[in-house]
C-alpha atoms as a PDB file:
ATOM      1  CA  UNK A   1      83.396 197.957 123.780  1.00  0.00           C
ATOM      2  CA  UNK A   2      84.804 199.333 126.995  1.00  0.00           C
ATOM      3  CA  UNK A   3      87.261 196.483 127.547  1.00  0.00           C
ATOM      4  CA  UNK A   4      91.072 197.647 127.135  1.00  0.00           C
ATOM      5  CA  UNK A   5      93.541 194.552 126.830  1.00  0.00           C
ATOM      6  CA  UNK A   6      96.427 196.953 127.760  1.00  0.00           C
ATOM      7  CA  UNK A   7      95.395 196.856 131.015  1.00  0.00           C
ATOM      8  CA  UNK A   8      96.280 193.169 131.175  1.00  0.00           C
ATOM      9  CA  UNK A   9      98.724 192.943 128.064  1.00  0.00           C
ATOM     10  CA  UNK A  10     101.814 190.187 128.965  1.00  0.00           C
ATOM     11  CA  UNK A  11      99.859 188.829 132.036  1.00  0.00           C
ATOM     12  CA  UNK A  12     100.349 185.191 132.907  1.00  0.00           C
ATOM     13  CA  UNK A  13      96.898 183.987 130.370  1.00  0.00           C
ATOM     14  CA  UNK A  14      98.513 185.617 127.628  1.00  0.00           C
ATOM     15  CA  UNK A  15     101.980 184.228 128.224  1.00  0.00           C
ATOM     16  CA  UNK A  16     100.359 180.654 128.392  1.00  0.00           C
ATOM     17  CA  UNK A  17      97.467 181.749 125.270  1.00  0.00           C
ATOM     18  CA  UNK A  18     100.147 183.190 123.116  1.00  0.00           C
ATOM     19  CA  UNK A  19     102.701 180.481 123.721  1.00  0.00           C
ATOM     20  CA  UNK A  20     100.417 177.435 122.443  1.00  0.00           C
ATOM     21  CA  UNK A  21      99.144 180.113 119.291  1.00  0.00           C
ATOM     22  CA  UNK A  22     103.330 180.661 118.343  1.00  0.00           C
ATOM     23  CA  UNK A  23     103.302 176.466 118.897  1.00  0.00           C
ATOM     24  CA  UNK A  24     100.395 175.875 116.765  1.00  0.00           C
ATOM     25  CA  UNK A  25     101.079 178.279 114.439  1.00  0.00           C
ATOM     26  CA  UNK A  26     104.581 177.411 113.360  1.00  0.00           C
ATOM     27  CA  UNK A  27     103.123 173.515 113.562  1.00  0.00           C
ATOM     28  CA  UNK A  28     100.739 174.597 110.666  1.00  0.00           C
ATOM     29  CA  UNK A  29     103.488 176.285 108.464  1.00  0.00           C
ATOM     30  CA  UNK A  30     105.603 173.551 108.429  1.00  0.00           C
ATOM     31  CA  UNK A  31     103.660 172.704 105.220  1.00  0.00           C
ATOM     32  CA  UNK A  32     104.456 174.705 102.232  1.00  0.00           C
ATOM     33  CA  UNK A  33     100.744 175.584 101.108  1.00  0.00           C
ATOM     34  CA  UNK A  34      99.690 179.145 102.536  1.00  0.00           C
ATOM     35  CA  UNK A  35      96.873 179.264 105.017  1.00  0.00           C
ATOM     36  CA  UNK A  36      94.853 182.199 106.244  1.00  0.00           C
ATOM     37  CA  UNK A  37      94.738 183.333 110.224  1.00  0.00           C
ATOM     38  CA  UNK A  38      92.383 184.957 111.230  1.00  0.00           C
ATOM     39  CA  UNK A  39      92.285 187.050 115.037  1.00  0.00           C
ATOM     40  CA  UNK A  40      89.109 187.729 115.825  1.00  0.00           C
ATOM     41  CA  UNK A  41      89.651 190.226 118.661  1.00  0.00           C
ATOM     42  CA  UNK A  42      92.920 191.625 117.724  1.00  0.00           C
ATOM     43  CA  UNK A  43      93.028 194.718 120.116  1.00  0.00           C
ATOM     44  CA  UNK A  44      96.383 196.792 119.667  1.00  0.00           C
ATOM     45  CA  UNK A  45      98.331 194.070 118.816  1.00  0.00           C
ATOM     46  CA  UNK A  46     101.988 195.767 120.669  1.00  0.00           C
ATOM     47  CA  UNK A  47     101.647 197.483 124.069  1.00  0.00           C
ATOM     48  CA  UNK A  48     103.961 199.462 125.816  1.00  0.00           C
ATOM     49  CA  UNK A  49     104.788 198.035 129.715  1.00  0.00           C
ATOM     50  CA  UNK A  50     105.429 201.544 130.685  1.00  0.00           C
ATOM     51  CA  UNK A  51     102.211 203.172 129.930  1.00  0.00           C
ATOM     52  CA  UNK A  52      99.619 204.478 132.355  1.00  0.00           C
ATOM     53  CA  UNK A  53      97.323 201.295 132.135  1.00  0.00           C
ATOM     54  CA  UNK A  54      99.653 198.202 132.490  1.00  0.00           C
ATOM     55  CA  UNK A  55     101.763 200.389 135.341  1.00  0.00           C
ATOM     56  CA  UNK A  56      98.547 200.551 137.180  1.00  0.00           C
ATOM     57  CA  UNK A  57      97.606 196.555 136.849  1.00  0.00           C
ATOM     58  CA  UNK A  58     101.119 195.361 137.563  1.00  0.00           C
ATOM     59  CA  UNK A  59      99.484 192.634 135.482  1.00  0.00           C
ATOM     60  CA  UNK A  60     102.676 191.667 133.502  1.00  0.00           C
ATOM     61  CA  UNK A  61     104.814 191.560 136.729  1.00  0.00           C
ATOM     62  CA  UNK A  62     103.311 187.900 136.644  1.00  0.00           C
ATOM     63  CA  UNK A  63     103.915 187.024 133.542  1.00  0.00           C
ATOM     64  CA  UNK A  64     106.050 188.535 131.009  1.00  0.00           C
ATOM     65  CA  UNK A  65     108.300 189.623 133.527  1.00  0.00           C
ATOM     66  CA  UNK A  66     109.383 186.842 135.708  1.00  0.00           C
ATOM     67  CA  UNK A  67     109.306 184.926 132.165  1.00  0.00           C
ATOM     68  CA  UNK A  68     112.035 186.508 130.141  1.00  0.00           C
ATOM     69  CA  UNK A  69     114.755 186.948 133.482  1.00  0.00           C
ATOM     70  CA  UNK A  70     116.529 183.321 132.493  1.00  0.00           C
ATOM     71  CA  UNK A  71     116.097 181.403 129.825  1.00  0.00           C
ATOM     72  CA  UNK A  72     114.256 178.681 129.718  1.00  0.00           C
ATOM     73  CA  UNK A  73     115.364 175.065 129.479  1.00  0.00           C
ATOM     74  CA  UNK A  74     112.344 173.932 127.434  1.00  0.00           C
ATOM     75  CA  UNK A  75     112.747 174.357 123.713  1.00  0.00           C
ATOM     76  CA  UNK A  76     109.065 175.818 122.548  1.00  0.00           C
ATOM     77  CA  UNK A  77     109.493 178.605 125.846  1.00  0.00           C
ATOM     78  CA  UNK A  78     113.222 179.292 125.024  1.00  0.00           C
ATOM     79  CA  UNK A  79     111.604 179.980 121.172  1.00  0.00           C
ATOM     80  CA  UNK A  80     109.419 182.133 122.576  1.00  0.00           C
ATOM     81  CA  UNK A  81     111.015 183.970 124.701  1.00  0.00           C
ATOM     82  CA  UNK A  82     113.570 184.813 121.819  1.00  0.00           C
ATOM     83  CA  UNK A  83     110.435 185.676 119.301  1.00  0.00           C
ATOM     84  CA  UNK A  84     109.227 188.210 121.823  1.00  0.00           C
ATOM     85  CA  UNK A  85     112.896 189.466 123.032  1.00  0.00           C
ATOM     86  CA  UNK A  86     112.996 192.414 120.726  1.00  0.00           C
ATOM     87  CA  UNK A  87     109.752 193.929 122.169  1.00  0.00           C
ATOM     88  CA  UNK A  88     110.497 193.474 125.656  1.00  0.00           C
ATOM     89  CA  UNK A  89     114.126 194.960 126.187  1.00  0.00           C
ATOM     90  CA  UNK A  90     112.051 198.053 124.420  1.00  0.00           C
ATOM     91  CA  UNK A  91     109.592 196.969 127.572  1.00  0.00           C
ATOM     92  CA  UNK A  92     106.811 196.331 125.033  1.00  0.00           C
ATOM     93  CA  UNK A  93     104.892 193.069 124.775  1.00  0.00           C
ATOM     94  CA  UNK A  94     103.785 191.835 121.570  1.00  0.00           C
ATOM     95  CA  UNK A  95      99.929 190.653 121.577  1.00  0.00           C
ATOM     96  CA  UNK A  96      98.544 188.332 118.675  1.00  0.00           C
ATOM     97  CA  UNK A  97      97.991 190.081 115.932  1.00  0.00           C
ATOM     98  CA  UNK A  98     101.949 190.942 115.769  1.00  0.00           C
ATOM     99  CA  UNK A  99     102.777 187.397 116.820  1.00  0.00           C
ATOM    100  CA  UNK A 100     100.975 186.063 113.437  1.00  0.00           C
ATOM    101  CA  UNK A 101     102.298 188.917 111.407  1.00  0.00           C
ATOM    102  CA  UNK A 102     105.792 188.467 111.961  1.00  0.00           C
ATOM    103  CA  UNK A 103     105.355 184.867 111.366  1.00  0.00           C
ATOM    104  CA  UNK A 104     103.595 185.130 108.534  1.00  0.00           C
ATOM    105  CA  UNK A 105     105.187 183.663 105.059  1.00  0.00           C
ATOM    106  CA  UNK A 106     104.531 185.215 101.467  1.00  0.00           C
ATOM    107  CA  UNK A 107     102.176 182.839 101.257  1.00  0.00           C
ATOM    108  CA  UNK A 108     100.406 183.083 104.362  1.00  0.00           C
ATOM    109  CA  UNK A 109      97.374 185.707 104.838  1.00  0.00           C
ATOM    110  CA  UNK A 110      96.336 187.676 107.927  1.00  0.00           C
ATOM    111  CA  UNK A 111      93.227 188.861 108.763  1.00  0.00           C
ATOM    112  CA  UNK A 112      92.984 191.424 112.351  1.00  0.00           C
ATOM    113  CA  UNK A 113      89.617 192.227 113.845  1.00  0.00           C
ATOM    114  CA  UNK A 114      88.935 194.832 116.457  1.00  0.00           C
ATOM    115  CA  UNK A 115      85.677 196.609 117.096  1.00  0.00           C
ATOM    116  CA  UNK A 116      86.840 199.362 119.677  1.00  0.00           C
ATOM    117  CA  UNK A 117      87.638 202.770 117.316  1.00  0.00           C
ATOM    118  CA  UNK A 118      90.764 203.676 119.593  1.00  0.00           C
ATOM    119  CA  UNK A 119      92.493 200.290 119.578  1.00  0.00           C
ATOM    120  CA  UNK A 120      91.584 199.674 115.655  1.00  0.00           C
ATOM    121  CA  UNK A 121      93.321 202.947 115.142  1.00  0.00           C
ATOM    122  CA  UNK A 122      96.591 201.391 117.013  1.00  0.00           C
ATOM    123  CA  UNK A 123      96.160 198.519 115.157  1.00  0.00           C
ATOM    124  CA  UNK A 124      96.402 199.650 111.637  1.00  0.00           C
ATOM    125  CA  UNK A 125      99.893 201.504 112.991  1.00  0.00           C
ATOM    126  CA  UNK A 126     101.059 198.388 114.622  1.00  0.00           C
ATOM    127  CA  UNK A 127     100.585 196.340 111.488  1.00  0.00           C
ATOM    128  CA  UNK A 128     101.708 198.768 108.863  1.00  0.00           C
ATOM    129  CA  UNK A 129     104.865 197.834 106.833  1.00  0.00           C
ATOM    130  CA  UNK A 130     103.524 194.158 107.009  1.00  0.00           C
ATOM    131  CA  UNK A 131     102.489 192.224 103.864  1.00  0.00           C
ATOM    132  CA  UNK A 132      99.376 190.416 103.723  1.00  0.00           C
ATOM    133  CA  UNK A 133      97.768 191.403 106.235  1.00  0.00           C
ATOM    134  CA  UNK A 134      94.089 193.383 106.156  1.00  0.00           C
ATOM    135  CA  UNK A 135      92.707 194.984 109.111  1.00  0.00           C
ATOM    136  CA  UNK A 136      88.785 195.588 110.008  1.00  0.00           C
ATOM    137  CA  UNK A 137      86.590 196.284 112.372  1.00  0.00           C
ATOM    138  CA  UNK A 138      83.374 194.589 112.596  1.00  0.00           C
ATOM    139  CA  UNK A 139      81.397 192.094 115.128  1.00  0.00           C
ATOM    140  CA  UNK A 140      84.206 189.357 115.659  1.00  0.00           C
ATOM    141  CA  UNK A 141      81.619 186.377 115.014  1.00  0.00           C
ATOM    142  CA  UNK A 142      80.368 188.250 111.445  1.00  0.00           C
ATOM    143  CA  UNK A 143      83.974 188.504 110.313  1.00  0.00           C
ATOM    144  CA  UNK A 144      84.530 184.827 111.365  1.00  0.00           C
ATOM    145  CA  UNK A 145      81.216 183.766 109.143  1.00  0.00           C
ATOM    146  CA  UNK A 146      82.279 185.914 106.790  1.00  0.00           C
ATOM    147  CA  UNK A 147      85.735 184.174 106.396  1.00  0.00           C
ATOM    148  CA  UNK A 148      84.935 180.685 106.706  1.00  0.00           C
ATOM    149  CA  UNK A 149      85.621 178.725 104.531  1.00  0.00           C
ATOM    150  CA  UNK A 150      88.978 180.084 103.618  1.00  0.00           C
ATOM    151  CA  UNK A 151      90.024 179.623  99.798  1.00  0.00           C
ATOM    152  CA  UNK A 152      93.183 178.182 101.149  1.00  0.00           C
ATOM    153  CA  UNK A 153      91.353 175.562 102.870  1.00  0.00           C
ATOM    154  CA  UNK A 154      93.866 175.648 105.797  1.00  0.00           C
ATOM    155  CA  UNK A 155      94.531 178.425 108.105  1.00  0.00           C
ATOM    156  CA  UNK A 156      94.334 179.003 112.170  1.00  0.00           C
ATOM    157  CA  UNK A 157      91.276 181.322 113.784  1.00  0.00           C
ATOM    158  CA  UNK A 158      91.580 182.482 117.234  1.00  0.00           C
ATOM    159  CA  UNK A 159      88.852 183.840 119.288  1.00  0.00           C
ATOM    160  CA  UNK A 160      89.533 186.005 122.350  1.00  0.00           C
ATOM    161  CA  UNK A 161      86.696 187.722 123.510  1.00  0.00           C
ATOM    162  CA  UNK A 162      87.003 189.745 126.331  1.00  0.00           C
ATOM    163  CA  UNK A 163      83.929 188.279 127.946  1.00  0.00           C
ATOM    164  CA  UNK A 164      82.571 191.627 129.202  1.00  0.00           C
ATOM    165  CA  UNK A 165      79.480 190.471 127.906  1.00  0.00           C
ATOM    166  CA  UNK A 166      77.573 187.847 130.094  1.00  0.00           C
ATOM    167  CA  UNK A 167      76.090 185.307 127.749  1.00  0.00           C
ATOM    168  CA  UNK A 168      79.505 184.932 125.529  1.00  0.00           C
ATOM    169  CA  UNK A 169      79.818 181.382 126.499  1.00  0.00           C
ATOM    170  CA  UNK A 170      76.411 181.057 125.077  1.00  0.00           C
ATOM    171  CA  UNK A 171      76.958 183.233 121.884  1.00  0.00           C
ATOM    172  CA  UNK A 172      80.371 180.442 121.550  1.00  0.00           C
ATOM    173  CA  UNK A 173      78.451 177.668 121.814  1.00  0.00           C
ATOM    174  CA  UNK A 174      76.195 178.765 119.365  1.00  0.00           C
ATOM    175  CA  UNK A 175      78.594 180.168 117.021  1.00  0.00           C
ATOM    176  CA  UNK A 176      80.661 176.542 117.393  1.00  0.00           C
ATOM    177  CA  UNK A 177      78.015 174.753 115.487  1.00  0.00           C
ATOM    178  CA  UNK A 178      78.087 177.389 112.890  1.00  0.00           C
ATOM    179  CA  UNK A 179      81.832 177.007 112.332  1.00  0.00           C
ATOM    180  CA  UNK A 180      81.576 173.566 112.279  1.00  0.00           C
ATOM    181  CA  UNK A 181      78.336 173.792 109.307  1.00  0.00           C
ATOM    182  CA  UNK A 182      80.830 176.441 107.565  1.00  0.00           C
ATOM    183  CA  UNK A 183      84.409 174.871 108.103  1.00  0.00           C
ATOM    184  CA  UNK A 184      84.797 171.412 109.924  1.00  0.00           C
ATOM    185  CA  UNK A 185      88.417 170.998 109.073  1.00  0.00           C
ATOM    186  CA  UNK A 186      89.766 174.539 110.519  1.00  0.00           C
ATOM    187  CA  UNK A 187      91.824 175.136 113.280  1.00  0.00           C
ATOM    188  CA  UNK A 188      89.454 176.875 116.419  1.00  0.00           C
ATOM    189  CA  UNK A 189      92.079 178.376 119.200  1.00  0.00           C
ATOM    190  CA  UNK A 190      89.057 179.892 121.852  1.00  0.00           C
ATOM    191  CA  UNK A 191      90.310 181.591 125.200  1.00  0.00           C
ATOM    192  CA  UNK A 192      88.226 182.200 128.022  1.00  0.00           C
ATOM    193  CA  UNK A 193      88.740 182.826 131.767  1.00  0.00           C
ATOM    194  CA  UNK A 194      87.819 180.293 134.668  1.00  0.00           C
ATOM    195  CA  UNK A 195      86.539 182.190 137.357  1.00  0.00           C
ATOM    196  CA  UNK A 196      83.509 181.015 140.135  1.00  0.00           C
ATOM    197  CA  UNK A 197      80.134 180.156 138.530  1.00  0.00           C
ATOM    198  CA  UNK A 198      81.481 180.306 134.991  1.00  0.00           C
ATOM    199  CA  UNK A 199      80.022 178.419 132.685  1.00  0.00           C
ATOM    200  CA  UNK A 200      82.981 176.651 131.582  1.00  0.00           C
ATOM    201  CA  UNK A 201      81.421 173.081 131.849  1.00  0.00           C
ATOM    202  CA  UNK A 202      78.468 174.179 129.346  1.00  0.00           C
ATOM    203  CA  UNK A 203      81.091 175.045 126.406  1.00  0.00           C
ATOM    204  CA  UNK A 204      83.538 171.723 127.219  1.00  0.00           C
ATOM    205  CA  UNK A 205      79.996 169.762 127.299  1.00  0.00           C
ATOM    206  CA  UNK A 206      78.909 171.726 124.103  1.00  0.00           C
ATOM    207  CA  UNK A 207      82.515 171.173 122.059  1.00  0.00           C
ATOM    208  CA  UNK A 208      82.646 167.924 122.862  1.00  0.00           C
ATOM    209  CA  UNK A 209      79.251 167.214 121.659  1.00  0.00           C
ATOM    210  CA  UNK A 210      79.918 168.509 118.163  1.00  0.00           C
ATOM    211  CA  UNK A 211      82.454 165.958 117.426  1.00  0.00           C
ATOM    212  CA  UNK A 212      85.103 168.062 115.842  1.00  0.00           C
ATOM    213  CA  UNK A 213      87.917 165.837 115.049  1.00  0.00           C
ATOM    214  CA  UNK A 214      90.797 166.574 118.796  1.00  0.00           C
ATOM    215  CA  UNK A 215      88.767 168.716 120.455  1.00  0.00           C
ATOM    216  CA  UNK A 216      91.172 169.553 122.976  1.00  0.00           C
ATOM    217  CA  UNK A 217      91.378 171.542 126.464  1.00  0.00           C
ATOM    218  CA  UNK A 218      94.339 172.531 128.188  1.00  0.00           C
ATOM    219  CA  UNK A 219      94.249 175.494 131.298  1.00  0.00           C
ATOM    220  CA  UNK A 220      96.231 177.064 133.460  1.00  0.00           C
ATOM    221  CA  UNK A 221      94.904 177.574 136.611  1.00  0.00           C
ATOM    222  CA  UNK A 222      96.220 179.676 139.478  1.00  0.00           C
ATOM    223  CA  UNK A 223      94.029 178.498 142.661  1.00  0.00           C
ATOM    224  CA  UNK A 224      91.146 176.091 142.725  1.00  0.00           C
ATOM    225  CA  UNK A 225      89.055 176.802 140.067  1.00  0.00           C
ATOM    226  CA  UNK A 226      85.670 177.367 142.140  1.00  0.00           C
ATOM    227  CA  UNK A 227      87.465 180.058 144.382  1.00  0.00           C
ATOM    228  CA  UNK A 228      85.302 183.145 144.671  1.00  0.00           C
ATOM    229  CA  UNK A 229      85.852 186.874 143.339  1.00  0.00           C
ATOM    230  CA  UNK A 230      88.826 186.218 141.218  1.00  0.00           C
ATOM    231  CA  UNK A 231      90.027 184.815 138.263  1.00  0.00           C
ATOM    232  CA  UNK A 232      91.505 181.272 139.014  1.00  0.00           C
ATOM    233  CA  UNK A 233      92.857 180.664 135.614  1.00  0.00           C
ATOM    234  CA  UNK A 234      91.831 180.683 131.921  1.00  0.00           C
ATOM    235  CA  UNK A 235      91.845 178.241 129.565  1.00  0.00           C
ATOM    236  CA  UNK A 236      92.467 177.295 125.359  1.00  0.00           C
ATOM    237  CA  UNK A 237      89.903 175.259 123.954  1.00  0.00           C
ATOM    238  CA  UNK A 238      91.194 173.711 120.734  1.00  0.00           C
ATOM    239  CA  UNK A 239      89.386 172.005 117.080  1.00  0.00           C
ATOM    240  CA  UNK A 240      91.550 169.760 115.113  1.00  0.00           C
ATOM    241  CA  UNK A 241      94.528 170.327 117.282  1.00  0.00           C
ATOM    242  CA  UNK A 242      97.450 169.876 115.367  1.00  0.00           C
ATOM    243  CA  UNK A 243      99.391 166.557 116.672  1.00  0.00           C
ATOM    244  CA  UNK A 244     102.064 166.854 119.437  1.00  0.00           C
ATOM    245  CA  UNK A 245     100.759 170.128 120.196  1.00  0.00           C
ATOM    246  CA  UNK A 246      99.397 168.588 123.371  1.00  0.00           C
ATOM    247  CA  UNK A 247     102.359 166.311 124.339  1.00  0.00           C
ATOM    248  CA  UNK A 248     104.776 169.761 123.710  1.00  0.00           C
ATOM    249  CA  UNK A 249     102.481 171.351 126.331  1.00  0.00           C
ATOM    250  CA  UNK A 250     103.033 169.041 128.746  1.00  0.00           C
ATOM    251  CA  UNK A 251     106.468 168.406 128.729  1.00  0.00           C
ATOM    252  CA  UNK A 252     106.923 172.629 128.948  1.00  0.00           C
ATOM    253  CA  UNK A 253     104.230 172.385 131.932  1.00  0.00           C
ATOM    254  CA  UNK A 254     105.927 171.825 135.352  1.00  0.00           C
ATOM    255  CA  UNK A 255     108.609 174.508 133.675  1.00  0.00           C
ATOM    256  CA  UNK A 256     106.431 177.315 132.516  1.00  0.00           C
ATOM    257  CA  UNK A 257     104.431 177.154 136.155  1.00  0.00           C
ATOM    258  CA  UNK A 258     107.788 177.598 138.048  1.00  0.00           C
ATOM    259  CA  UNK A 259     108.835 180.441 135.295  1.00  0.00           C
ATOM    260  CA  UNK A 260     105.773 182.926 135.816  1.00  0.00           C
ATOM    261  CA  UNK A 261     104.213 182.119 139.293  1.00  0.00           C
ATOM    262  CA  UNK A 262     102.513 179.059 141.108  1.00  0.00           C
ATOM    263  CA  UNK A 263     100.160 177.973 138.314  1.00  0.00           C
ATOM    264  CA  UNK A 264      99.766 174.480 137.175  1.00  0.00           C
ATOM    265  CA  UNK A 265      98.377 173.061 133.689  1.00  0.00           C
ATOM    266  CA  UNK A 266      95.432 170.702 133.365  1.00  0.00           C
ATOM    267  CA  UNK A 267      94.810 169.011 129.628  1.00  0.00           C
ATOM    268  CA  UNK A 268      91.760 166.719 127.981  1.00  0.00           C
ATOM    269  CA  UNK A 269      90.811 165.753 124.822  1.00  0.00           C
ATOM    270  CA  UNK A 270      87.135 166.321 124.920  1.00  0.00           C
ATOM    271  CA  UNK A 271      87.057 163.961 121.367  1.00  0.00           C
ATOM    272  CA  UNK A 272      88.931 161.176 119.553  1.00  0.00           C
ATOM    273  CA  UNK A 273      93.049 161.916 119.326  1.00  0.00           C
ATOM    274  CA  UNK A 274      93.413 159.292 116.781  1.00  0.00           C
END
């Protein structure tokens, strides 16, 4: 409840987490029939680069902003970086819950959770004027149960817990088999941070153990991911990853790493690509 994503709003893990959600996203809509998304941890959804917080983190001085000073060669980050243009020569960075929203089709339906009283607040202003879309505020994992199945039958969840909490990579594993009893066929976008002594081996060992149908991994790491006090990198753990999602990540790779810093992209499937 104390975590504040403005603090780290446009950093390089949410460059990297919301370029492979605008991928995936669009990927999905290229079929006609509507599907829900769901954002489990929505926070404010737009943040403003020039506010106390992100001033005091510098945070988006490695991301965001050594991102949008040339365009990009690649055509998913040059896509990107025009979705997100609009907010950032306003020096505001759009988070997730704004990302689906504008993409969102008639359609399409939107569902934004966020359990801290301030940043729900924002986020009902920040999504106002947008069709479709319903915000709450409850436990992220109750309003995923609580969702799943969707009566669409397609849609996109992501989970982005701020991991303030030390046993959230066991509450995910546990959850994981309850998505999986619930909805086998949705699409599961889960973030989390590699950092020393992480237990980042338990979920991959965990996901790929319930056999969801390309159960992918792809992270961006910084430094070595066993390097002490600091986060080394963070990572997207995928179900039923749409196809050429993958290949489209690495052939922006080598690119985005020489865009917004040093960083370097590592990707598995963890279960059958066929």
């Amino acid at each position: 409840m104390n975590y504040r994503h403005i603090y780290h709003a446009g950093n390089f893990a949410d460059i990297f987490k919301h370029l492979v959600l605008h991928m995936v996203l669009g990927y999905l809509q290229e079929k006609d029939k509507g599907l829900m998304v769901l954002d489990a941890f929505a926070g404010t959804g737009l943040y403003d680069l020039t506010a106390f917080e992100p001033k005091k983190t510098k945070e988006f001085m490695s991301g965001v902003g050594p991102l949008m000073q040339r365009p990009a060669e690649n055509v998913d980050i040059k896509t990107f970086q025009s979705f997100i243009e609009p907010d950032w020569k306003r020096q505001y960075y759009m988070g997730s819950p704004l990302i689906a929203a504008h993409m969102l089709r008639p359609q399409d339906r939107l569902i934004v959770n966020e359990l801290h009283p301030d940043d729900n607040e924002s986020l009902q202003k920040n999504v106002v004027g947008f069709k479709n879309v319903h915000v709450t505020k409850r436990d992220a994992y109750e309003v995923i149960r609580g969702n799943i199945p969707p009566t669409e039958r397609r849609g996109l969840i992501l989970i982005d817990p701020p991991f303030e909490n030390p046993e959230e990579f066991e509450l995910l594993v546990q959850q994981m088999a309850e998505w999986k009893r619930r909805w086998p066929t949705g699409c599961y976008i889960i973030w989390y941070p590699i950092k020393a002594g992480r237990q980042v081996d338990n979920l991959h060992n965990a996901a790929a153990d319930l056999g969801l149908n390309r159960t992918w991994v792809s992270e961006y790491l910084l430094q070595h991911r066993d390097t002490e006090g600091s986060l080394n990198g963070c990572g997207l753990l995928v179900f039923n990853t749409p196809y050429g999602i993958p290949e489209r990540v690495d052939t922006l790779a080598a690119e985005l790493g020489k865009l917004i810093g040093e960083g370097w992209i590592e990707s598995q499937f963890l279960t059958s690509s066929s």
